[in-house]
C-alpha atoms as a PDB file:
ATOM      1  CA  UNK A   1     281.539  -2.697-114.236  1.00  0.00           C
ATOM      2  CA  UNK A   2     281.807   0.481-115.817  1.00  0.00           C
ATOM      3  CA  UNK A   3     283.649   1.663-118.914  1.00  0.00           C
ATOM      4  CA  UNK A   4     286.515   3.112-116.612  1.00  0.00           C
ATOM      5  CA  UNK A   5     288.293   0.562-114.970  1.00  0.00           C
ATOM      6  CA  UNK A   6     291.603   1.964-113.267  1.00  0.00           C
ATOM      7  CA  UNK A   7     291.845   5.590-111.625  1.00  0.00           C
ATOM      8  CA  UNK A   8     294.529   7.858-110.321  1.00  0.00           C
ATOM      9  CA  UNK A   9     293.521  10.558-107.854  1.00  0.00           C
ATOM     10  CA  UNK A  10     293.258  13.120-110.936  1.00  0.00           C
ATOM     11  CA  UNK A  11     291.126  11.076-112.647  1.00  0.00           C
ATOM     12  CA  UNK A  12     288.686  10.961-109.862  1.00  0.00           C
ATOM     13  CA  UNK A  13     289.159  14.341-108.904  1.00  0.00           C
ATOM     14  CA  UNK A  14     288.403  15.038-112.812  1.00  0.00           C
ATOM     15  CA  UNK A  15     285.240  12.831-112.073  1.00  0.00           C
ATOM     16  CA  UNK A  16     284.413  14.646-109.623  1.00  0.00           C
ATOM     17  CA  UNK A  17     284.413  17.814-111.041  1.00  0.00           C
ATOM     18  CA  UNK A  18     282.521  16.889-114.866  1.00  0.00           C
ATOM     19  CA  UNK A  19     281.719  12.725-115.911  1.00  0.00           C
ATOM     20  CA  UNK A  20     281.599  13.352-119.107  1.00  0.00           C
ATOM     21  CA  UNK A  21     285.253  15.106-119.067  1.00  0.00           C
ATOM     22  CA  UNK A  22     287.267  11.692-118.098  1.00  0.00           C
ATOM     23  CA  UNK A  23     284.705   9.992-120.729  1.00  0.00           C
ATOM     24  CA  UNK A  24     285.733  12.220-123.758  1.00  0.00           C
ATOM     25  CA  UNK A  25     289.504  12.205-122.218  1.00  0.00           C
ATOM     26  CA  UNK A  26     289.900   8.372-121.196  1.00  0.00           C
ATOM     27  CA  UNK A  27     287.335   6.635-123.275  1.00  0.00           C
ATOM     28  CA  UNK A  28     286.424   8.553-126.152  1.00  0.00           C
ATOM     29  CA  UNK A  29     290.329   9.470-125.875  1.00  0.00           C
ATOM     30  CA  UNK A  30     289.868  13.074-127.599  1.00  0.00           C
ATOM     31  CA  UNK A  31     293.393  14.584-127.042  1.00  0.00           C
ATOM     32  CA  UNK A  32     293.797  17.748-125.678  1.00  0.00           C
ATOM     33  CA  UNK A  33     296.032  20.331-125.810  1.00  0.00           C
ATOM     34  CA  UNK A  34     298.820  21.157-123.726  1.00  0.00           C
ATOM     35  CA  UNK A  35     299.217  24.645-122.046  1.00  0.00           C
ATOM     36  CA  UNK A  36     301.936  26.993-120.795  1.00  0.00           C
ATOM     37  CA  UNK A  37     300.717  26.170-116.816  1.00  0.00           C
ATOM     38  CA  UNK A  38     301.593  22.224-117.468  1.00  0.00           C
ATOM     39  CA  UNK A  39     304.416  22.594-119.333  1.00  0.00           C
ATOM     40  CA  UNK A  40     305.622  25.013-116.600  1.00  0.00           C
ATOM     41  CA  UNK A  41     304.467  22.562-113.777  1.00  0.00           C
ATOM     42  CA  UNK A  42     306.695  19.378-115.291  1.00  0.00           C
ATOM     43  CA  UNK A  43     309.301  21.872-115.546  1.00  0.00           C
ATOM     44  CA  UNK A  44     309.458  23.047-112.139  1.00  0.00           C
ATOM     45  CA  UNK A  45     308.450  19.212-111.152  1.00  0.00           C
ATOM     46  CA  UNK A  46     312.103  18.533-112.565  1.00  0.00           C
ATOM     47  CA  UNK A  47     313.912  21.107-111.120  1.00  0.00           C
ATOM     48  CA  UNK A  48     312.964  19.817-107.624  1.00  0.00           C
ATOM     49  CA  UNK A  49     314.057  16.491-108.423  1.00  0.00           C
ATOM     50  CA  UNK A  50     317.025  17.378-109.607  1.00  0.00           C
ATOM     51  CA  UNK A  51     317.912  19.840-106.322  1.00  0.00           C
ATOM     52  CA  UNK A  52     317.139  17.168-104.235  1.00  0.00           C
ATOM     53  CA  UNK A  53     319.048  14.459-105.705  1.00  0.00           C
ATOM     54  CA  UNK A  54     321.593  16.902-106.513  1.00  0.00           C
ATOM     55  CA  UNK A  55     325.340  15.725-104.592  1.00  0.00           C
ATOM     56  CA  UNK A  56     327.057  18.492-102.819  1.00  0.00           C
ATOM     57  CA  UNK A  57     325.328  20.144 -99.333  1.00  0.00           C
ATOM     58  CA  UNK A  58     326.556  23.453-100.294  1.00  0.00           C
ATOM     59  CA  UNK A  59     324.059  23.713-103.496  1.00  0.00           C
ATOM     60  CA  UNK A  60     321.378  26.340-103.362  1.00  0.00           C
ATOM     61  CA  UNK A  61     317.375  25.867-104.672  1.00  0.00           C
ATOM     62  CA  UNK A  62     316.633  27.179-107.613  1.00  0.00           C
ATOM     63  CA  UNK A  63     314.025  30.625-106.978  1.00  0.00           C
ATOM     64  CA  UNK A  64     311.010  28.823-107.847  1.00  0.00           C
ATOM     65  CA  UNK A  65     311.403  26.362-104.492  1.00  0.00           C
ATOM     66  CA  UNK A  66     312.327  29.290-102.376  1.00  0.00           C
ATOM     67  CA  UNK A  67     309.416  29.175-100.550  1.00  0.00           C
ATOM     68  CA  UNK A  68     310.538  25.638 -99.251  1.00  0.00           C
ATOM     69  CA  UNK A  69     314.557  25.847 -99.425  1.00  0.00           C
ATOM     70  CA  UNK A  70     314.593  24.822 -96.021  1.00  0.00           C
ATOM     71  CA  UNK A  71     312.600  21.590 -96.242  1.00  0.00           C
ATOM     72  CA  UNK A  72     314.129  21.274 -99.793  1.00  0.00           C
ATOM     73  CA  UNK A  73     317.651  21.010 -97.997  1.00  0.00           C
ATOM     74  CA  UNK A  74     316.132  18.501 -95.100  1.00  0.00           C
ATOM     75  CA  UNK A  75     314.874  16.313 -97.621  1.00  0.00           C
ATOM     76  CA  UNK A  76     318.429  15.979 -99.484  1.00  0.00           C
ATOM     77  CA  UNK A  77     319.920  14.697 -96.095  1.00  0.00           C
ATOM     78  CA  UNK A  78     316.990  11.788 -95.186  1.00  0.00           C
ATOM     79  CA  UNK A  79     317.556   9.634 -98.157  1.00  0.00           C
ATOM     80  CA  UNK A  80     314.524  10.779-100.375  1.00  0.00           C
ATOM     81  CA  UNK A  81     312.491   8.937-102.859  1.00  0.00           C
ATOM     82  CA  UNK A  82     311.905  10.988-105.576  1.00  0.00           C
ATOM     83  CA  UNK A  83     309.226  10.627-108.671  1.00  0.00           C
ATOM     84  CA  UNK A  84     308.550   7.207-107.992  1.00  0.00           C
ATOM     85  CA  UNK A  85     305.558   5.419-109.805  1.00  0.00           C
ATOM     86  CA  UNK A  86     303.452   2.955-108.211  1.00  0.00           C
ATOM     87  CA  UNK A  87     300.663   0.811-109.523  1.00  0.00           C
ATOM     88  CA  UNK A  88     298.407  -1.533-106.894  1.00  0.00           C
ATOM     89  CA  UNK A  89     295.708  -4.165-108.009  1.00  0.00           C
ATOM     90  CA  UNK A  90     291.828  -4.246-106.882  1.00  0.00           C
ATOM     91  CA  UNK A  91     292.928  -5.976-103.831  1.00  0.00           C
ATOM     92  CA  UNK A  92     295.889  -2.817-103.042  1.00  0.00           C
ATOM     93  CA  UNK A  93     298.396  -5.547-104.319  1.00  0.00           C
ATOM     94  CA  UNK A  94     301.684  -3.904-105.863  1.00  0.00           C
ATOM     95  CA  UNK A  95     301.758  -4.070-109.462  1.00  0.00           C
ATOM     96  CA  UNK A  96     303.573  -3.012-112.529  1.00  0.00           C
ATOM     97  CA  UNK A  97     302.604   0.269-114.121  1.00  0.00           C
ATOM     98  CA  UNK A  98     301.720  -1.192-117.267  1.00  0.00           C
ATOM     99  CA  UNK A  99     300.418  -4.531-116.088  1.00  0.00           C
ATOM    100  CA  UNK A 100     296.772  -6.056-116.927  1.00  0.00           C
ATOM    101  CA  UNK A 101     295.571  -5.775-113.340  1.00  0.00           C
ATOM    102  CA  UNK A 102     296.895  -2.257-112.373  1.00  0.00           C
ATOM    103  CA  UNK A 103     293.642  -0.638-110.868  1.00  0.00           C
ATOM    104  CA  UNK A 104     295.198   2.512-109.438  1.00  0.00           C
ATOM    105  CA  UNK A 105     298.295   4.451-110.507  1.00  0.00           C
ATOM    106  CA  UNK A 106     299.692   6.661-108.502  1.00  0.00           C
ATOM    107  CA  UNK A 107     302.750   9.410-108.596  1.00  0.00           C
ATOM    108  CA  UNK A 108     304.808   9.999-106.073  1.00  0.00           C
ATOM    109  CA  UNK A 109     306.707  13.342-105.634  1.00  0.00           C
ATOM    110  CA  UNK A 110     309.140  12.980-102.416  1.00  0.00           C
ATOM    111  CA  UNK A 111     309.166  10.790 -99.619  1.00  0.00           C
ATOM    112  CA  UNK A 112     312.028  11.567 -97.074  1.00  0.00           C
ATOM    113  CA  UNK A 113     311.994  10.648 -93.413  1.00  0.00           C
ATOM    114  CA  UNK A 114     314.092  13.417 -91.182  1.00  0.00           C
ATOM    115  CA  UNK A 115     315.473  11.694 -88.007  1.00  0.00           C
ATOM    116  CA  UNK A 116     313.120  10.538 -85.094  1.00  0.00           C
ATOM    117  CA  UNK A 117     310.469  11.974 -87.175  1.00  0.00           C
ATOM    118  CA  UNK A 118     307.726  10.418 -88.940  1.00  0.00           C
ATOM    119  CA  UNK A 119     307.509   9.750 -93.170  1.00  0.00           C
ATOM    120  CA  UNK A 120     307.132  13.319 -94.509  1.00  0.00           C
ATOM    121  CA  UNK A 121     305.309  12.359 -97.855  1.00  0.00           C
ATOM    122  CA  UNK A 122     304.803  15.281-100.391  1.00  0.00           C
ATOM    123  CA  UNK A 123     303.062  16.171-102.671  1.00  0.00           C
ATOM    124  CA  UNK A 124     304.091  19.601-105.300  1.00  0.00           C
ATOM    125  CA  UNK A 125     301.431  21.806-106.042  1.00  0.00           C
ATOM    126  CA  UNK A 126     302.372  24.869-108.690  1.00  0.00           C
ATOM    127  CA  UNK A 127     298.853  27.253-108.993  1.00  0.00           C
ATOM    128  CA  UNK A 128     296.478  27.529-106.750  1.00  0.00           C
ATOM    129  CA  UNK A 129     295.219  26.115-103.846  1.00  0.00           C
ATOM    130  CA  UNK A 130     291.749  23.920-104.080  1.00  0.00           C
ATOM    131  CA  UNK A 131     289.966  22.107-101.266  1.00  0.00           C
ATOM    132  CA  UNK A 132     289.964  18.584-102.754  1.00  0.00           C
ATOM    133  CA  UNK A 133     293.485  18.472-102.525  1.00  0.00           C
ATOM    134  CA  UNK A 134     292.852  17.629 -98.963  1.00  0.00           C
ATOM    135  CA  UNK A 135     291.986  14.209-100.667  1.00  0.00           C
ATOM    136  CA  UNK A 136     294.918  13.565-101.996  1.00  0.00           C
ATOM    137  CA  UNK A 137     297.123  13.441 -98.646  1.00  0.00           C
ATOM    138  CA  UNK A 138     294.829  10.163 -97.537  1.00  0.00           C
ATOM    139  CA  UNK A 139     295.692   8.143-100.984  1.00  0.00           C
ATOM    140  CA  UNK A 140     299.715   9.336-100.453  1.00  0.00           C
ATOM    141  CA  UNK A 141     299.864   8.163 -96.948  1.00  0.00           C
ATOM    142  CA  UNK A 142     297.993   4.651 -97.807  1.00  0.00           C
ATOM    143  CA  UNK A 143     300.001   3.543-100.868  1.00  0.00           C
ATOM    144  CA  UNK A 144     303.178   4.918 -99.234  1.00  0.00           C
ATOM    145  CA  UNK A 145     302.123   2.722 -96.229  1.00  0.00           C
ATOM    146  CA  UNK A 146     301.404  -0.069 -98.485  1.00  0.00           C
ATOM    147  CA  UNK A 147     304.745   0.027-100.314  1.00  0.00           C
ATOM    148  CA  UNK A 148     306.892   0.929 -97.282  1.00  0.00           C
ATOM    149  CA  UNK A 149     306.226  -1.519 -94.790  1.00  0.00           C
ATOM    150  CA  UNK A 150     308.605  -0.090 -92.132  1.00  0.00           C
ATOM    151  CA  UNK A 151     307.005   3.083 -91.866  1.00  0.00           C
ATOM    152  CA  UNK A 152     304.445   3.319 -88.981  1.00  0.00           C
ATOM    153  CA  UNK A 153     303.272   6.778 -89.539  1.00  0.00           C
ATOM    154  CA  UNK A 154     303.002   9.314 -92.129  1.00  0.00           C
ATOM    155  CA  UNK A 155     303.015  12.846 -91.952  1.00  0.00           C
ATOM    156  CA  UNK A 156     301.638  13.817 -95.394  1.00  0.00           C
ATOM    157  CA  UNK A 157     302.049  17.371 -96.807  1.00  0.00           C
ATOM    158  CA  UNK A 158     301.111  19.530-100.183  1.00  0.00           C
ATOM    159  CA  UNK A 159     303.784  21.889-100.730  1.00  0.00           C
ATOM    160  CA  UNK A 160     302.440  25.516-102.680  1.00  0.00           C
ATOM    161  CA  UNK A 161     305.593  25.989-104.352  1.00  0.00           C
ATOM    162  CA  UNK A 162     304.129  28.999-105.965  1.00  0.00           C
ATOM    163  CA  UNK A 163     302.562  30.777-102.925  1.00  0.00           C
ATOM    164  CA  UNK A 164     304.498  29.356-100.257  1.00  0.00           C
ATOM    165  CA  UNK A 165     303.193  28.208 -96.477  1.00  0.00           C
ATOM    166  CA  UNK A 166     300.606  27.449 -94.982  1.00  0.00           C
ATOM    167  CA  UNK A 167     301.201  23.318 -95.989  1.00  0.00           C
ATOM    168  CA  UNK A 168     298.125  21.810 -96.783  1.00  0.00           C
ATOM    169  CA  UNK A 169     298.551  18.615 -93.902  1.00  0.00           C
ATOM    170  CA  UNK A 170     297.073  15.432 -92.308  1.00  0.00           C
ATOM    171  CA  UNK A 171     298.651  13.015 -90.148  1.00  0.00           C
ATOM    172  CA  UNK A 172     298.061   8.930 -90.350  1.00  0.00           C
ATOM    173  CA  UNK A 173     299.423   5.905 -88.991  1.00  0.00           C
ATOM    174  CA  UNK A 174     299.167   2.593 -90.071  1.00  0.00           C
ATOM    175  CA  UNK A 175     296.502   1.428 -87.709  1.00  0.00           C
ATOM    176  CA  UNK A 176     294.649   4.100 -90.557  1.00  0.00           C
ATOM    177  CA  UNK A 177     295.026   1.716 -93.364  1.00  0.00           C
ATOM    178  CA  UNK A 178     292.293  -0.488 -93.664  1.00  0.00           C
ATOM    179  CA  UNK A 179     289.922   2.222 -92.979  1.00  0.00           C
ATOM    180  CA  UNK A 180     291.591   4.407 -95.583  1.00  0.00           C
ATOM    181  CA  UNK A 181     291.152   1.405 -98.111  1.00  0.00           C
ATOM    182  CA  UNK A 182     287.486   1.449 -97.833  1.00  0.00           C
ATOM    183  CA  UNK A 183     287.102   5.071 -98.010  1.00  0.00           C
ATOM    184  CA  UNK A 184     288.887   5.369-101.199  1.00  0.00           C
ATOM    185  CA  UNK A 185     286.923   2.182-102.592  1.00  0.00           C
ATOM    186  CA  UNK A 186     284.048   3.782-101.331  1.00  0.00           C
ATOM    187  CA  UNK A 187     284.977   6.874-103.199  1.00  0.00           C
ATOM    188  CA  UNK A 188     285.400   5.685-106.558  1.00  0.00           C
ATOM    189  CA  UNK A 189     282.707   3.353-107.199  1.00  0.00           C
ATOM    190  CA  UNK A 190     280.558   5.283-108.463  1.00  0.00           C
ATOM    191  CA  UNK A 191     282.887   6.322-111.339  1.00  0.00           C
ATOM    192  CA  UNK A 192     284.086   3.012-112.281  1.00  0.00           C
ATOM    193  CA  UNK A 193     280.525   1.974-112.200  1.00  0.00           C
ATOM    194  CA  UNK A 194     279.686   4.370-114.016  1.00  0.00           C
ATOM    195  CA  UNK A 195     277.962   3.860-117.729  1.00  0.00           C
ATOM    196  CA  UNK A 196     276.568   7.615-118.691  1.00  0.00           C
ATOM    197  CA  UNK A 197     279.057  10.105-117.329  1.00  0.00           C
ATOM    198  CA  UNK A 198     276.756  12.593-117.063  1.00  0.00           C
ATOM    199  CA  UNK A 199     278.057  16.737-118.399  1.00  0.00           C
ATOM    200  CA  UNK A 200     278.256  18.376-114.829  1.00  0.00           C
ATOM    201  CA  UNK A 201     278.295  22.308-115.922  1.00  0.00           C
ATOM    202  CA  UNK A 202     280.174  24.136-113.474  1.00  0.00           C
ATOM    203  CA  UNK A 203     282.856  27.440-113.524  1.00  0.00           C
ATOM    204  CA  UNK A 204     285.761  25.351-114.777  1.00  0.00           C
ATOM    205  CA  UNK A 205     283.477  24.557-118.104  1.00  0.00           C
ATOM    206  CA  UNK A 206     284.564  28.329-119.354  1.00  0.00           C
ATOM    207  CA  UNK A 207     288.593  26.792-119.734  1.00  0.00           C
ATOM    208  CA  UNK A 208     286.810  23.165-121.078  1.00  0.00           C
ATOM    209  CA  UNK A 209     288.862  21.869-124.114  1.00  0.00           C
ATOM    210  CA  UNK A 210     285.299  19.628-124.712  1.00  0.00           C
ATOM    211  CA  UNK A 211     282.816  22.531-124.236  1.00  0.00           C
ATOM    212  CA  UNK A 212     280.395  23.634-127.399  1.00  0.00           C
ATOM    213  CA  UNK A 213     281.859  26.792-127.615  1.00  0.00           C
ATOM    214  CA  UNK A 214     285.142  25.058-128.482  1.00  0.00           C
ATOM    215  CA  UNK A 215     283.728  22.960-131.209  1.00  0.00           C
ATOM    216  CA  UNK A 216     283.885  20.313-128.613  1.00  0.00           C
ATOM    217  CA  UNK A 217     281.399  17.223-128.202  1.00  0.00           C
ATOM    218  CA  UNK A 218     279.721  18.468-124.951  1.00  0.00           C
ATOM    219  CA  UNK A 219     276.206  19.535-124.998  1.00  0.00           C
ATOM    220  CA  UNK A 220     277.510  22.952-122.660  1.00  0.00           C
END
């Protein structure tokens, strides 16, 4: 066992990118600061919440969802699940988010499911688009799966509220799940065995809160 012992799909995608990031962030927990690009994310994170959970059909987006005022308005009449916070066990057991044996946290942006249709699950994306997001629509559809036992299949999208269509898309059914389980056990192993974390210099080291050139603790 490692010195990281519960993940989210950021933290693994971190992982991915740079070990020693999640190390200084997670273990050595060195706080970093916030930035105008989160703070705007959260906020337009909220304002989709609120449109779809919003009474009254007649109710416009606000600009920033423009791009998806149409699925926006869908999702508002297919009883969505909103923001919802799930935590499993090692085993993919529900858990509570703050319990002991939480191994993987997850967030949950919208789930709606539009009429002989199957579970749109979504996921908002402000910024830009990146290829590992593709990840992140197999670990949706599998603890949506796990926590929604009457949904048989999962049509699991990324939504570029900033820059609009193409989705980012992958469909699964539940027949999926148990190989989806050991693909995402598979994937994180080595970070939760991990015992080094290891600098990984790469472009994203230039906007590094840890890097030298910052005063930071890393070596690059």
């Amino acid at each position: 066992m490692g010195l990281i012992t519960q993940w989210s799909f950021s933290r693994w995608s971190t992982y991915t990118d740079c070990p020693a990031k999640i190390k200084f962030r997670y273990v050595d927990k060195l706080v970093e600061p916030g930035s105008p690009a989160m703070d705007r994310g959260t906020m337009i994170h909220k304002m989709a919440e609120d449109y779809v959970l919003a009474p009254g059909r007649t109710q416009k987006p606000h600009d920033c969802l423009k791009h998806y005022a149409e699925e926006f308005k869908l999702a508002r009449k297919s009883q969505p699940i909103v923001e919802k916070e799930w935590a499993f066990t090692e085993s993919w057991e529900p858990t509570g988010w703050f319990a002991k044996d939480a191994w993987l946290r997850i967030k949950t942006d919208l789930i709606f499911q539009p009429k002989k249709a199957p579970c749109v699950v979504v996921d908002h994306k402000t910024g830009k688009r990146y290829e590992k997001h593709k990840d992140q629509l197999s670990i949706e559809a599998l603890t949506t799966f796990i926590m929604l036992p009457h949904v048989d299949e999962i049509d699991a999208q990324i939504w570029y509220l900033d820059q609009g269509k193409p989705n980012l898309q992958s469909k699964f059914t539940r027949e999926d799940v148990p190989f989806l389980k050991l693909e995402w056990e598979d994937k994180v192993r080595p970070m939760l065995n991990d015992e080094e974390f290891a600098p990984k210099p790469n472009y994203g080291c230039r906007w590094c809160h840890y890097r030298k050139a910052n005063g930071g603790p890393c070596q690059f």
